[in-house]
N, C-alpha and C. Protein backbone atom coordinates (compact mmCIF):
# COMPACT_ATOMS: atom_id res chain seq x y z
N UNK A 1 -18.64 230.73 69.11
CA UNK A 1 -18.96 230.90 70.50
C UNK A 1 -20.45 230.64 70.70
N UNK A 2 -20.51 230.19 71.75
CA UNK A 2 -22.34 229.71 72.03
C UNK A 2 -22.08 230.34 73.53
N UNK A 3 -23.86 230.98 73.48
CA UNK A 3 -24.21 231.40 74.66
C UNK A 3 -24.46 230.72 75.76
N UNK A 4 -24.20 231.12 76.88
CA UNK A 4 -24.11 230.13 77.77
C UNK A 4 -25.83 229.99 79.14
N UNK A 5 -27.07 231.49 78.06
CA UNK A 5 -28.17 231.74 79.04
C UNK A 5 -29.20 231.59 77.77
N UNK A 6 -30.38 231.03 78.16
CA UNK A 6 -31.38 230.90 77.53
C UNK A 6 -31.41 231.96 76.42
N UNK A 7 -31.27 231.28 75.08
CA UNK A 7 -31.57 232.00 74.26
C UNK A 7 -33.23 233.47 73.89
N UNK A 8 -33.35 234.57 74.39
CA UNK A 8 -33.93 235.06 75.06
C UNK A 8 -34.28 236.53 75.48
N UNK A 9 -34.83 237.69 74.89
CA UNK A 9 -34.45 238.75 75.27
C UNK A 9 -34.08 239.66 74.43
N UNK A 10 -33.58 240.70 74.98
CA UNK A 10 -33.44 241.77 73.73
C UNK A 10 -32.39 241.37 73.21
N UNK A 11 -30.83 241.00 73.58
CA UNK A 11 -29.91 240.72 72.70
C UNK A 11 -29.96 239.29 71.55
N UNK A 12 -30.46 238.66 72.49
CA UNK A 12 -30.95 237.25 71.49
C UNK A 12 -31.57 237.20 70.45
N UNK A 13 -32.81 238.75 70.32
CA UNK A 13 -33.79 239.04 69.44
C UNK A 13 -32.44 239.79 68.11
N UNK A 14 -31.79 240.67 68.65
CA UNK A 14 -31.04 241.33 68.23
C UNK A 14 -29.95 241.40 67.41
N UNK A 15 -29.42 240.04 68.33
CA UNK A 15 -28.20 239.21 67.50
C UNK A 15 -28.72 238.31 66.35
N UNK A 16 -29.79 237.33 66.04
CA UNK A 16 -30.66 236.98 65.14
C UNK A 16 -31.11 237.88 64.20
N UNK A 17 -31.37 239.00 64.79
CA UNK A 17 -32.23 240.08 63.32
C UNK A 17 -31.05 240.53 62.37
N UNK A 18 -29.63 240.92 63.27
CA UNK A 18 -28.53 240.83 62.56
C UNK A 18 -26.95 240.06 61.85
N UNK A 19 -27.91 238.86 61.94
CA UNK A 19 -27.27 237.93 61.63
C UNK A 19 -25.33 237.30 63.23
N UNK A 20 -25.62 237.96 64.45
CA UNK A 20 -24.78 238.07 64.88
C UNK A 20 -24.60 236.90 65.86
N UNK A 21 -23.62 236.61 66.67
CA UNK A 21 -23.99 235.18 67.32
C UNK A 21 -23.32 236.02 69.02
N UNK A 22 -24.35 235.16 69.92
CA UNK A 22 -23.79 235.48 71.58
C UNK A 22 -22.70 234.47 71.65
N UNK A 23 -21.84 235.30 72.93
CA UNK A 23 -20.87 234.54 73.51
C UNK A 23 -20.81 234.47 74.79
N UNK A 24 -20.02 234.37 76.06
CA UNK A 24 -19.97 234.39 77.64
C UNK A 24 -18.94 235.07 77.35
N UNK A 25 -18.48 235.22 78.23
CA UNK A 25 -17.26 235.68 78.91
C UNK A 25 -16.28 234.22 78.61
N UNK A 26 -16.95 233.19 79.59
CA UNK A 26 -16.15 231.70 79.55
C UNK A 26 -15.86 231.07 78.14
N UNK A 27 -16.27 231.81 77.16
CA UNK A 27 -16.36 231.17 75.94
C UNK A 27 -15.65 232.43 75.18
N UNK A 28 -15.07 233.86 75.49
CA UNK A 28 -14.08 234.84 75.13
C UNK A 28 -12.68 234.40 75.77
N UNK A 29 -12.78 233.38 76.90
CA UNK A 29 -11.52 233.35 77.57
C UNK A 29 -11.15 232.29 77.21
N UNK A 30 -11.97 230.89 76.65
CA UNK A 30 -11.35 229.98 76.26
C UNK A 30 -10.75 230.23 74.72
N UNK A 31 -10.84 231.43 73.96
CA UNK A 31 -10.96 231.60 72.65
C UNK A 31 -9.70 232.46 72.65
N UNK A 32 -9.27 233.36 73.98
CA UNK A 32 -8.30 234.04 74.15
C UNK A 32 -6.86 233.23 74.36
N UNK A 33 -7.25 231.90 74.86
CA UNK A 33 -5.97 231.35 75.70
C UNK A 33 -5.60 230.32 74.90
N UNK A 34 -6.77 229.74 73.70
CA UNK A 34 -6.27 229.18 72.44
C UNK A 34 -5.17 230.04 70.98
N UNK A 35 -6.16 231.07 71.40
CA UNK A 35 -5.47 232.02 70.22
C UNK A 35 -4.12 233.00 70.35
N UNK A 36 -3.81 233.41 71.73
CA UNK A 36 -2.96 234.57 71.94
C UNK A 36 -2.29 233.90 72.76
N UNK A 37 -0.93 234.43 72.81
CA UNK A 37 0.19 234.06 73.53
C UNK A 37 0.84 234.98 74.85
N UNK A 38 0.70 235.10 75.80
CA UNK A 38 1.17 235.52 76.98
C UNK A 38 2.56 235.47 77.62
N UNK A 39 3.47 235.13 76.76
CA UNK A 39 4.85 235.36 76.74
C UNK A 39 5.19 235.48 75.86
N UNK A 40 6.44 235.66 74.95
CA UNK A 40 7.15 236.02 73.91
C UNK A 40 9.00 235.45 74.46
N UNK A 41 9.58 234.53 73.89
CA UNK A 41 11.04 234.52 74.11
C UNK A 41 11.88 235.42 73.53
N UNK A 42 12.46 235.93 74.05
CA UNK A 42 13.41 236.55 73.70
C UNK A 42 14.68 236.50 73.71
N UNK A 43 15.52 235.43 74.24
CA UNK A 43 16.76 234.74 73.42
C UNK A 43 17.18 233.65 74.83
N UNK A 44 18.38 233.01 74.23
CA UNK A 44 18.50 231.98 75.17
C UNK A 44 20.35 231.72 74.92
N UNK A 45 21.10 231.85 76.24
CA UNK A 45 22.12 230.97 75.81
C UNK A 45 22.83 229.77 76.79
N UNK A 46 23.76 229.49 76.55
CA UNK A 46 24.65 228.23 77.45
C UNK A 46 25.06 228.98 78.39
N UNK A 47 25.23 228.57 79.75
CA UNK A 47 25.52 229.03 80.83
C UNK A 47 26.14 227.79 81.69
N UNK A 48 27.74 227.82 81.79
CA UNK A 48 28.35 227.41 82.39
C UNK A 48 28.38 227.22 84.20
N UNK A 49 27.93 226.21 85.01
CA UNK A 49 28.25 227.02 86.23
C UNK A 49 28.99 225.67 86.74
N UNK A 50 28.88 225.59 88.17
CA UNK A 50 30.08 224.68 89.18
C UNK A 50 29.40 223.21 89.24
N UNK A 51 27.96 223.33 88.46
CA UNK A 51 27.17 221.89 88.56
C UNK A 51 27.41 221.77 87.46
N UNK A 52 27.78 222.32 86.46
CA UNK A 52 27.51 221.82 85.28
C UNK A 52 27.33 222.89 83.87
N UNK A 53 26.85 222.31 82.66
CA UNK A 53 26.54 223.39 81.32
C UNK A 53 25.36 223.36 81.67
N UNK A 54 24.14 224.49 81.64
CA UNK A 54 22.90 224.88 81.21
C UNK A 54 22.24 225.57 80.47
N UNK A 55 21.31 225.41 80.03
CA UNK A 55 20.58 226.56 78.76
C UNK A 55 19.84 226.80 79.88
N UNK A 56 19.91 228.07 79.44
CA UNK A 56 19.21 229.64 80.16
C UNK A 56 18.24 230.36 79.04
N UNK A 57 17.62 230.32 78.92
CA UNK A 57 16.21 230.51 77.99
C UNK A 57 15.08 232.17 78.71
N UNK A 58 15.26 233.20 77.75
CA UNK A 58 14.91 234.34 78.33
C UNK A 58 13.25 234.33 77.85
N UNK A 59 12.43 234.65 78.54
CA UNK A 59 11.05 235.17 78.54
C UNK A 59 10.72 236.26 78.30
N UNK A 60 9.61 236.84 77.94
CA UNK A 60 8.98 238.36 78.26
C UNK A 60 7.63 237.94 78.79
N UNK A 61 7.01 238.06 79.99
CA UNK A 61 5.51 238.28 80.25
C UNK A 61 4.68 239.48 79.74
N UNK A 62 4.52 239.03 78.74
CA UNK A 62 3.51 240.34 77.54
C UNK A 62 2.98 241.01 78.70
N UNK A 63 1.45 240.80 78.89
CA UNK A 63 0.76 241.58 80.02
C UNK A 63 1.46 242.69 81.60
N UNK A 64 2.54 241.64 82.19
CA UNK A 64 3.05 242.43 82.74
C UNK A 64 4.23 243.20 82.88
N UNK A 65 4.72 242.55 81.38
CA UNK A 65 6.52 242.86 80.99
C UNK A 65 6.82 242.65 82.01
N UNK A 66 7.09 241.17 82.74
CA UNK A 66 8.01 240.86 83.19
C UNK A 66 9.00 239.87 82.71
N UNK A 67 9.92 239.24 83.76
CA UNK A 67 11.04 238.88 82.90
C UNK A 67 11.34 237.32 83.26
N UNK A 68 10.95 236.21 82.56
CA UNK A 68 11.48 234.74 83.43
C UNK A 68 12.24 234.23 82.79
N UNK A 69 13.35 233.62 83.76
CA UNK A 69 14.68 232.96 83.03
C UNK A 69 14.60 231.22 83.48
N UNK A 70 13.83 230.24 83.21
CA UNK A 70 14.22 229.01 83.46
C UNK A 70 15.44 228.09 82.98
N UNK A 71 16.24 227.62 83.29
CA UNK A 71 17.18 226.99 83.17
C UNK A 71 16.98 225.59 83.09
N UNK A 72 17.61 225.01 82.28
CA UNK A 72 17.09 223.70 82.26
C UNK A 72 18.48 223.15 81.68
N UNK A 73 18.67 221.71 81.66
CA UNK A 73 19.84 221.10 81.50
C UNK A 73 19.20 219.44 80.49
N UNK A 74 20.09 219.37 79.58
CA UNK A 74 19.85 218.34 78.57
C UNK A 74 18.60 218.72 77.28
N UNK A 75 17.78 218.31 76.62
CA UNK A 75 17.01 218.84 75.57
C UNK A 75 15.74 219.38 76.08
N UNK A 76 15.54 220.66 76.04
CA UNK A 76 14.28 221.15 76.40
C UNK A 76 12.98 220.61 75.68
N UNK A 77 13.05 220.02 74.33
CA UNK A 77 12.15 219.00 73.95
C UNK A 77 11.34 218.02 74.21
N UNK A 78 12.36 217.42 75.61
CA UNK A 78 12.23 216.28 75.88
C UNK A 78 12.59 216.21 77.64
N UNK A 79 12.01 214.98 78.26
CA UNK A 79 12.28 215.23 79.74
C UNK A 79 13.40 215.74 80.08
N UNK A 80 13.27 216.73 80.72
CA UNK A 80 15.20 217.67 81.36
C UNK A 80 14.51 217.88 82.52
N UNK A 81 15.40 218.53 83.32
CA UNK A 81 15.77 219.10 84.67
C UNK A 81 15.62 220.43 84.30
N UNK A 82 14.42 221.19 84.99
CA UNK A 82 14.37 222.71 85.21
C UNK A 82 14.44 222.85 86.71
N UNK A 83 15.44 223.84 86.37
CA UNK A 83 16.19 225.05 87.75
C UNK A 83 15.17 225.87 88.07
């Protein structure tokens, strides 16, 4: 992480005397959204309806435990149709 304000000041003096390095905020959040994951799946199956077969694919939203179900039809790998 690199600081994003003139190297400078008591923490700058501080972080140097102890071998430590500054960061931003913008440079904790780009480090957060590389590293950690903000959903979790939690299972998925075939779901029959009057259009057709679909995979139904279950979510968890970590942060707010909530719950998303996208549906999608043909290989989720690869270009499909999400419901």
């Amino acid at each position: 992480m690199t600081a994003r304000w003139p190297a400078c000041g008591f923490w700058s003096i501080f972080a140097r005397r102890h071998g430590l390095r500054l960061g931003s905020i913008a440079d904790l959040i780009q480090y957060r959204a590389a590293t950690e994951s903000l959903i979790e799946r939690v299972g998925s199956r075939t779901v029959q309806t009057h259009a057709g077969e679909f995979q139904l694919i279950a979510y968890r939203d970590l942060p707010g435990d909530g719950t998303h179900l996208p549906w999608y039809e043909g290989d989720a790998s690869r270009n499909s149709t999400f419901w």
